[in-house]
Protein backbone atom coordinates (compact mmCIF):
# COMPACT_ATOMS: atom_id res chain seq x y z
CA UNK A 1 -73.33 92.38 -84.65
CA UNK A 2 -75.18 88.98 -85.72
CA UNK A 3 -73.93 87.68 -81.73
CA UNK A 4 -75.37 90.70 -80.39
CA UNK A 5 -78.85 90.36 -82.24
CA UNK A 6 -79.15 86.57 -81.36
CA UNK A 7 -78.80 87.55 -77.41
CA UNK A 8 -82.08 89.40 -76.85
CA UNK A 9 -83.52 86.37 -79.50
CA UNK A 10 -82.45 83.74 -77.01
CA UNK A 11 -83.80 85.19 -73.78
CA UNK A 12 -87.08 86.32 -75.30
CA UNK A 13 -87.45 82.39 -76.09
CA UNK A 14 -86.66 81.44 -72.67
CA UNK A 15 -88.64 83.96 -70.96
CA UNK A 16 -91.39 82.96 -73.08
CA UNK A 17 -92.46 80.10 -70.85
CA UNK A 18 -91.95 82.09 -67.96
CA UNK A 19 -95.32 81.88 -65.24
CA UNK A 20 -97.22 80.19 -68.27
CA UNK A 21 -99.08 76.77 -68.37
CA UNK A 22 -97.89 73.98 -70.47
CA UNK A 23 -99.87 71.08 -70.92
CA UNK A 24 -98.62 67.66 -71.76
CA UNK A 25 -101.15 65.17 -73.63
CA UNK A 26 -101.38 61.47 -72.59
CA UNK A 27 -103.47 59.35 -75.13
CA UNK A 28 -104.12 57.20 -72.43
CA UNK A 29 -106.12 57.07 -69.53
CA UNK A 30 -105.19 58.04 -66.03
CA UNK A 31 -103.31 55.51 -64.28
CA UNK A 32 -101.33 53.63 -67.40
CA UNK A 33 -97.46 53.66 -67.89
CA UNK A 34 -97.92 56.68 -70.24
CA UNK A 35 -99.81 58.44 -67.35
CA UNK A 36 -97.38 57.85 -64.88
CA UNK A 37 -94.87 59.00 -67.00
CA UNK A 38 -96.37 62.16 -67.60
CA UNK A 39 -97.39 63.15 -64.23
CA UNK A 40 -93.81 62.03 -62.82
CA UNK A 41 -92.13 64.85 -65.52
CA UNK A 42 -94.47 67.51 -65.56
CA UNK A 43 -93.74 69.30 -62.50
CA UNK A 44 -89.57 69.39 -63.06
CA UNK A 45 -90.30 70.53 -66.75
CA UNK A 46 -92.32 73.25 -65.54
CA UNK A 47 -89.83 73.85 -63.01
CA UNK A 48 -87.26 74.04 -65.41
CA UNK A 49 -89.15 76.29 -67.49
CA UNK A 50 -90.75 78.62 -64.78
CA UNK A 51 -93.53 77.69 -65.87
CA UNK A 52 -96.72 75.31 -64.19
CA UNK A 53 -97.91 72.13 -65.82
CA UNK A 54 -101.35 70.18 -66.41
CA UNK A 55 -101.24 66.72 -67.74
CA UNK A 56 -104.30 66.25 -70.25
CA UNK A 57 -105.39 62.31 -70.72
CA UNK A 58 -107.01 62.50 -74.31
CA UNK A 59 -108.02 58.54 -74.44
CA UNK A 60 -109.05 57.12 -78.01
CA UNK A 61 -107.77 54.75 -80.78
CA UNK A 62 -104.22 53.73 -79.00
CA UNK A 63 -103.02 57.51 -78.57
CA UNK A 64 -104.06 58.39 -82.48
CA UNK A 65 -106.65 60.64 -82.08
CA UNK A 66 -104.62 62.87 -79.32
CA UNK A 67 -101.64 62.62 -82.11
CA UNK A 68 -104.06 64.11 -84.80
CA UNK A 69 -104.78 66.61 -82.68
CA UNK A 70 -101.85 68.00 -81.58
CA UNK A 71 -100.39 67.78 -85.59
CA UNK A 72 -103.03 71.13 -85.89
CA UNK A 73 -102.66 73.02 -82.47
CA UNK A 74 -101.10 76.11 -82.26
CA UNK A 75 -97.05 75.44 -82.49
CA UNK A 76 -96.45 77.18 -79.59
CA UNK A 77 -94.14 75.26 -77.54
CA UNK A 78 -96.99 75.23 -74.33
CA UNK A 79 -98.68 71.59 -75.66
CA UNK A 80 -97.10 68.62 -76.66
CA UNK A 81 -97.00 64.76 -76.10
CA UNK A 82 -95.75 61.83 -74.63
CA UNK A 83 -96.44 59.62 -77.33
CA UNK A 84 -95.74 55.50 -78.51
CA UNK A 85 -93.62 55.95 -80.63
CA UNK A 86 -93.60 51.99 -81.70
CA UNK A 87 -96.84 51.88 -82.43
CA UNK A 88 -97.36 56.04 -83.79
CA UNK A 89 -94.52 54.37 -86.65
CA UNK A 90 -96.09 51.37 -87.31
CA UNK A 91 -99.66 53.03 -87.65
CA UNK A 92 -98.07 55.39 -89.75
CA UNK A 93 -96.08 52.64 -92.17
CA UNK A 94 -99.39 50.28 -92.18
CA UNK A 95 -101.62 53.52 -93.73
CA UNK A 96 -104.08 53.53 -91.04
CA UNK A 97 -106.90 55.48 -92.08
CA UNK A 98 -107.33 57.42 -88.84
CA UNK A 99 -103.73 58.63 -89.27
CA UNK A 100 -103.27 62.50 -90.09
CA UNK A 101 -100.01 63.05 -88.39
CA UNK A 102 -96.45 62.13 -89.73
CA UNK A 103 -94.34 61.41 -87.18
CA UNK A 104 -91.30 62.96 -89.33
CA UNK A 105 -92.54 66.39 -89.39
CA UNK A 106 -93.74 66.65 -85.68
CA UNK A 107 -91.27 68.92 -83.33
CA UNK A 108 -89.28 66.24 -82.02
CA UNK A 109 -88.07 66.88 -78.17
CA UNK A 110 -87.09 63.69 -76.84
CA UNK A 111 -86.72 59.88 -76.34
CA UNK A 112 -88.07 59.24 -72.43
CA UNK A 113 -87.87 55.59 -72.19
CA UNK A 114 -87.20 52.09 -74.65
CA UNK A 115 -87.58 48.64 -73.55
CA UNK A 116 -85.95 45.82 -75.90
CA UNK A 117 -89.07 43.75 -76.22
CA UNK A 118 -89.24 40.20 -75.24
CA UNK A 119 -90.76 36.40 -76.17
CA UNK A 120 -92.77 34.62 -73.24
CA UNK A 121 -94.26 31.22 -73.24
CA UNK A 122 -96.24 29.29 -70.86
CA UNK A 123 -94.03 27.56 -68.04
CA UNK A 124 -94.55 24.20 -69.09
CA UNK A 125 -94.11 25.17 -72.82
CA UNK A 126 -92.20 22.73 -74.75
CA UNK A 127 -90.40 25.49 -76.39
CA UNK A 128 -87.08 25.82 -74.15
CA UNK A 129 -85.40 27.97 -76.97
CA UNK A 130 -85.75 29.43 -80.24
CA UNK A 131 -83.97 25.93 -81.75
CA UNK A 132 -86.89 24.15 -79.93
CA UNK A 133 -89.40 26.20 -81.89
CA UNK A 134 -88.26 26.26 -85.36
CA UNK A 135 -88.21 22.53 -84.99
CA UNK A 136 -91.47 22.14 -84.00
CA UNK A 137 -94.04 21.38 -86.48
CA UNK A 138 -97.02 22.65 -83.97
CA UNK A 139 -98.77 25.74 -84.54
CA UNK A 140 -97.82 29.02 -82.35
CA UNK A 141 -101.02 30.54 -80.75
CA UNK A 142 -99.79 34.10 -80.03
CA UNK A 143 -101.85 36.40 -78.07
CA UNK A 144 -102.69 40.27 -79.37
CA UNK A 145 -105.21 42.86 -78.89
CA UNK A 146 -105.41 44.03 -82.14
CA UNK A 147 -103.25 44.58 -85.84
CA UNK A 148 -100.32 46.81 -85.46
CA UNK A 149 -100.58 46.23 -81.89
CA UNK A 150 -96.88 45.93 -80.54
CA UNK A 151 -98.13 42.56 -79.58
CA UNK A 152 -99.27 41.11 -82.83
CA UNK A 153 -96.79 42.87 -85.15
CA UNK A 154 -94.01 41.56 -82.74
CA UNK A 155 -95.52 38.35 -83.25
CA UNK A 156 -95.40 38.67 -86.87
CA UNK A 157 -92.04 40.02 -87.39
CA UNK A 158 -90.54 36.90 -85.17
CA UNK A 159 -93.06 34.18 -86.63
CA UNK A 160 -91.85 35.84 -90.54
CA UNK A 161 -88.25 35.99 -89.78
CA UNK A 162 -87.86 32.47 -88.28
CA UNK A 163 -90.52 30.81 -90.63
CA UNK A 164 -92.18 29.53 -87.85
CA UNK A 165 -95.66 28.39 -88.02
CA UNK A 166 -98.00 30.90 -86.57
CA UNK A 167 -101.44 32.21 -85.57
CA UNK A 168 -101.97 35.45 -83.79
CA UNK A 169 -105.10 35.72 -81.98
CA UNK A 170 -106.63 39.05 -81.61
CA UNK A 171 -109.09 40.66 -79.07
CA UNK A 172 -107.42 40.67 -75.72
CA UNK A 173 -107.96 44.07 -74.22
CA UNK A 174 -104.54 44.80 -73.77
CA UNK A 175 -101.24 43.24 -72.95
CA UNK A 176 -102.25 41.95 -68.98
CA UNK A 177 -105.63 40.28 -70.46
CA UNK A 178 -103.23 38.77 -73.09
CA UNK A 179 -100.36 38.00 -70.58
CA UNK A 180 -103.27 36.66 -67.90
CA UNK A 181 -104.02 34.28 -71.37
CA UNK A 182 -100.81 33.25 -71.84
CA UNK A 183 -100.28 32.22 -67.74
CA UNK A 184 -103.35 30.18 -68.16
CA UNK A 185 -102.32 28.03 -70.69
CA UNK A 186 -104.92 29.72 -73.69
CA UNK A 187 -102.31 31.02 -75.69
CA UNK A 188 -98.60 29.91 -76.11
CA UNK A 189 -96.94 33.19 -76.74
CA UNK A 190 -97.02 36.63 -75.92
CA UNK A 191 -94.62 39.45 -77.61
CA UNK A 192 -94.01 42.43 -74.45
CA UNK A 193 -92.14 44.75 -73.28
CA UNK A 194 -89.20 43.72 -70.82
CA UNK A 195 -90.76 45.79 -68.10
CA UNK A 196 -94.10 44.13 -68.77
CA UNK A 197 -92.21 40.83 -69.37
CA UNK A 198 -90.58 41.09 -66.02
CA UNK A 199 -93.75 41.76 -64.36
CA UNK A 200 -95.59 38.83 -65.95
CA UNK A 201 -92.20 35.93 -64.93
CA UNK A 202 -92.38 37.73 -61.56
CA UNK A 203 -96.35 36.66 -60.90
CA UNK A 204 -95.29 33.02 -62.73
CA UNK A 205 -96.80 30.79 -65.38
CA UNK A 206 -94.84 32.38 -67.95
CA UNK A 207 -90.90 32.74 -69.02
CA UNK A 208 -89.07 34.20 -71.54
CA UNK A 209 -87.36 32.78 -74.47
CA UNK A 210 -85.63 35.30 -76.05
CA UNK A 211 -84.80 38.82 -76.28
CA UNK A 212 -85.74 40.22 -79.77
CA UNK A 213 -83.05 42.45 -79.64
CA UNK A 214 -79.09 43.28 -80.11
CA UNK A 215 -78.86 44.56 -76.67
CA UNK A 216 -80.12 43.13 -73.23
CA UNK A 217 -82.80 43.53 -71.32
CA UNK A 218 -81.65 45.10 -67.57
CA UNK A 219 -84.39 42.35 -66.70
CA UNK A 220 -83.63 38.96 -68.47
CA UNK A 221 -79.93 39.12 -68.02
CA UNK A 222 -79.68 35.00 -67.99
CA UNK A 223 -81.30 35.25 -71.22
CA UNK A 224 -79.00 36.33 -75.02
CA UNK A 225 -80.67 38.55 -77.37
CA UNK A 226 -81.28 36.48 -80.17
CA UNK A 227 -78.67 37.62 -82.60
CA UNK A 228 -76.25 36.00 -80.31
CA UNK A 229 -78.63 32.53 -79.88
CA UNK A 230 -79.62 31.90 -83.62
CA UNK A 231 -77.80 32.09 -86.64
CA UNK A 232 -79.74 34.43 -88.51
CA UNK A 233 -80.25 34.97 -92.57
CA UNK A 234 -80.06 38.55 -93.98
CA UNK A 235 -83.91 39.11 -94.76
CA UNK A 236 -84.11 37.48 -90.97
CA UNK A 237 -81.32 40.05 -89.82
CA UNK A 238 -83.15 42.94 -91.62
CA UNK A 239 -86.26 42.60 -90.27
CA UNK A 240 -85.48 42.07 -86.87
CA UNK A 241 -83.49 45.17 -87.39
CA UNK A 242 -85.80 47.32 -88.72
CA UNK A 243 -88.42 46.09 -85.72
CA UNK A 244 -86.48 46.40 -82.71
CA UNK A 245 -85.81 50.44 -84.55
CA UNK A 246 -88.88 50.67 -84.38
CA UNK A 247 -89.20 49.67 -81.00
CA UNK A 248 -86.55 51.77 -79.79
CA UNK A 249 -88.67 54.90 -80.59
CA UNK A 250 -90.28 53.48 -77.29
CA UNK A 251 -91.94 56.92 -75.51
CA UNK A 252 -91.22 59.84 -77.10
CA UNK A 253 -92.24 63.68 -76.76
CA UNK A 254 -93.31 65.60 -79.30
CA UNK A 255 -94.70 68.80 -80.06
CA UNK A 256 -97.43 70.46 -82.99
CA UNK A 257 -94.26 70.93 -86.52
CA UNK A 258 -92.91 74.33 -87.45
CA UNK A 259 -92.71 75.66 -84.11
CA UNK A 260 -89.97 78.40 -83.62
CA UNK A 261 -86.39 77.23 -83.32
CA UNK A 262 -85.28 79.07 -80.43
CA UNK A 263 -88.23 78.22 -78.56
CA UNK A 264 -87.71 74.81 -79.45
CA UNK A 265 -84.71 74.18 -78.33
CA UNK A 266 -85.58 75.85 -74.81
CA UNK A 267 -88.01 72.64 -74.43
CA UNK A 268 -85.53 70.51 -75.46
CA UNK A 269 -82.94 71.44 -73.25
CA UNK A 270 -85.26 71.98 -70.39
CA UNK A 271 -86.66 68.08 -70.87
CA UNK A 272 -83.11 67.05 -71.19
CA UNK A 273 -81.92 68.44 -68.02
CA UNK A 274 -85.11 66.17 -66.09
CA UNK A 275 -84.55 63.08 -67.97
CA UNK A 276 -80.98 63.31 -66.82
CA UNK A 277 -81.27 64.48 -63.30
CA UNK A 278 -80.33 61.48 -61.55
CA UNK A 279 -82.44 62.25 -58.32
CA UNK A 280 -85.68 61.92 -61.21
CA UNK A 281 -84.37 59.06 -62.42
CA UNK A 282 -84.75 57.18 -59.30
CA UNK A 283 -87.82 58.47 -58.75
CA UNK A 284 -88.59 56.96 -62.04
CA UNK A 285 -87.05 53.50 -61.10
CA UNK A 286 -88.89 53.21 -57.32
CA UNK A 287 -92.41 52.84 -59.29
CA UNK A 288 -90.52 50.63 -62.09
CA UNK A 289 -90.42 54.16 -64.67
CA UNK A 290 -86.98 53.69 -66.17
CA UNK A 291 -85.81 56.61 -67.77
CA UNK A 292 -83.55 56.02 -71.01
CA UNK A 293 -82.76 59.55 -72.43
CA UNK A 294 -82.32 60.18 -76.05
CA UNK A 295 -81.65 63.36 -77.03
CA UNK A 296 -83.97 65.35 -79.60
CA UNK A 297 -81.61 64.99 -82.54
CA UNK A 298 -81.24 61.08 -82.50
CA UNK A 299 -84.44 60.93 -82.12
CA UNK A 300 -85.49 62.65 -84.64
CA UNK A 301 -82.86 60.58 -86.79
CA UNK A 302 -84.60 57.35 -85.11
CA UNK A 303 -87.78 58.42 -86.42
CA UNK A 304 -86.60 59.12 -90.09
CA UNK A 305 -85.31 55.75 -90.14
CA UNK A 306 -88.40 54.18 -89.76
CA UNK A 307 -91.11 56.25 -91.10
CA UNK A 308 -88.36 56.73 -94.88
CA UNK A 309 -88.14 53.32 -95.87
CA UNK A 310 -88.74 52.84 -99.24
CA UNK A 311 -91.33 51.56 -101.30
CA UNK A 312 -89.90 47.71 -101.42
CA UNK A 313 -89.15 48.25 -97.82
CA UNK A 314 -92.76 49.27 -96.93
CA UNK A 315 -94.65 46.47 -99.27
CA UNK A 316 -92.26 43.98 -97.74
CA UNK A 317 -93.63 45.33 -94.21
CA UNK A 318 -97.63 45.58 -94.76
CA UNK A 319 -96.64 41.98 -95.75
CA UNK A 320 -95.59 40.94 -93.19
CA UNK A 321 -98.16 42.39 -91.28
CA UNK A 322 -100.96 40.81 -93.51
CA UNK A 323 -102.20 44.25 -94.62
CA UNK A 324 -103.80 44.13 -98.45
């Protein structure tokens, strides 16, 4: 009886989407990573779902406000994000005031992409390897846009866990001003992405170091992530740990909390099948969009890691990051 009840349930929830609009929110502008990312899913999803697609850019403090927004629309299953996850967390954890989301509640769907994130210096920097710089006694001029930045909290999770001496320099507009920087010999470091990373040692007058991660980077593959280049301590080990988790979160979709199960997972599977079709993943690679699926249930476990850490875990962080 309860099998023959849960039929009709499950094909009113897919037939739900069926000829209607669903909108996915970029907090970006048109033309970004995020962007592209969007407007390279959209169609298949809808296609998946019978259903068209609009992408909406909804531009404003690093993809917060669009966040905030979409915490108190309608929990519908027709509107939901592409979101950075990295720095959504990290926002979150630091108890910026513009934050009214938490990223543990939201209706998780997916894990699109993740980048292990990498360590560049100038080309003619004397620091060959991470040996080289914990030796030195010369200050690190790092380059950032802002706090809780991906670049400057990168910067301060490596400078913390290797004790190295440090100064992060803020108000680049983004990670190519602060890259461009770094090529010209005004800063010594920069903290990216491996995509970005890879784009920057491609146009020279940078290279990397290391890769602040336990995997590789498809990128870098002459160069060990640097639990396998240092010996590390165990508050070293635990905060590069905890970091590169956070990382991982990388670009996630989301959707408003409390939407209906069934419905739910209709979304879910219908993203899965596109970020596993192999003819959209090399779409996704031709333009440099690598797709790295994670399905909605380790992300969602991904995102509990980070965001339920507990209170000595979270003053040890907004220490790190120099938050009062």
């Amino acid at each position: 009886g309860m099998a023959a009840l849960t039929v009709p349930a499950a094909a009113q929830d897919a037939d739900f989407f069926k000829d209607k609009t669903i909108k996915i929110i970029v907090g970006y502008g048109p033309g970004g990573g995020y962007d592209t990312y969007a407007r390279l899913l959209a169609g298949p999803i809808a296609k998946k779902l019978g259903a068209k697609a609009i992408v909406e850019n909804q531009p404003g403090a690093g993809g917060i406000n669009a966040l905030n927004k979409l915490v108190i629309a309608k929990p519908d299953g027709l509107s939901f994000m592409i979101v950075n996850g990295t720095a959504a967390a990290m926002a979150q954890l630091a108890g910026q005031r513009a934050v009214r989301y938490d990223l543990g509640k939201m209706s998780t769907l997916a894990t699109i992409a993740k980048s292990p994130w990498v360590w560049m210096v100038h080309k003619d920097s004397p620091i060959k390897t991470i040996d080289d710089a914990i030796k030195s006694t010369k200050e690190i001029r790092w380059a950032a846009s802002g706090p809780i930045d991906g670049l400057s909290d990168g910067a301060l999770f490596t400078c913390e866990a290797l004790k190295l001496k440090c100064k992060v320099i803020y108000g680049y507009k983004g990670s190519n001003d602060a890259g461009r920087a770094v090529m010209q010999g005004e800063m010594d470091a920069i903290y990216v992405s491996d995509t970005s990373a890879f784009n920057y040692a491609k146009a020279g007058g940078v290279r990397a170091v290391a890769v602040i991660n336990r995997k590789p980077s498809r990128f870098f593959k002459d160069i060990k992530p640097i639990f396998d280049t240092v010996k590390l301590s165990k508050e070293a080990e635990w905060l590069f740990d905890f970091h590169t988790t956070v990382e991982d979160l990388g670009r996630i979709f989301v959707a408003p909390p409390n939407m209906q199960p069934g419905r739910l997972k209709v979304l879910q599977d219908a993203i899965g099948a596109v970020l596993t079709d192999k003819d959209i993943i090399a779409m996704g690679e031709k333009s440099r969009r690598y797709i790295d699926y994670v399905d909605a249930a380790q992300t969602r476990k991904n995102i509990a890691t980070v965001v339920n850490v507990t209170p000595e875990e979270k003053a040890r962080i907004r220490k790190v990051l120099l938050l009062p």
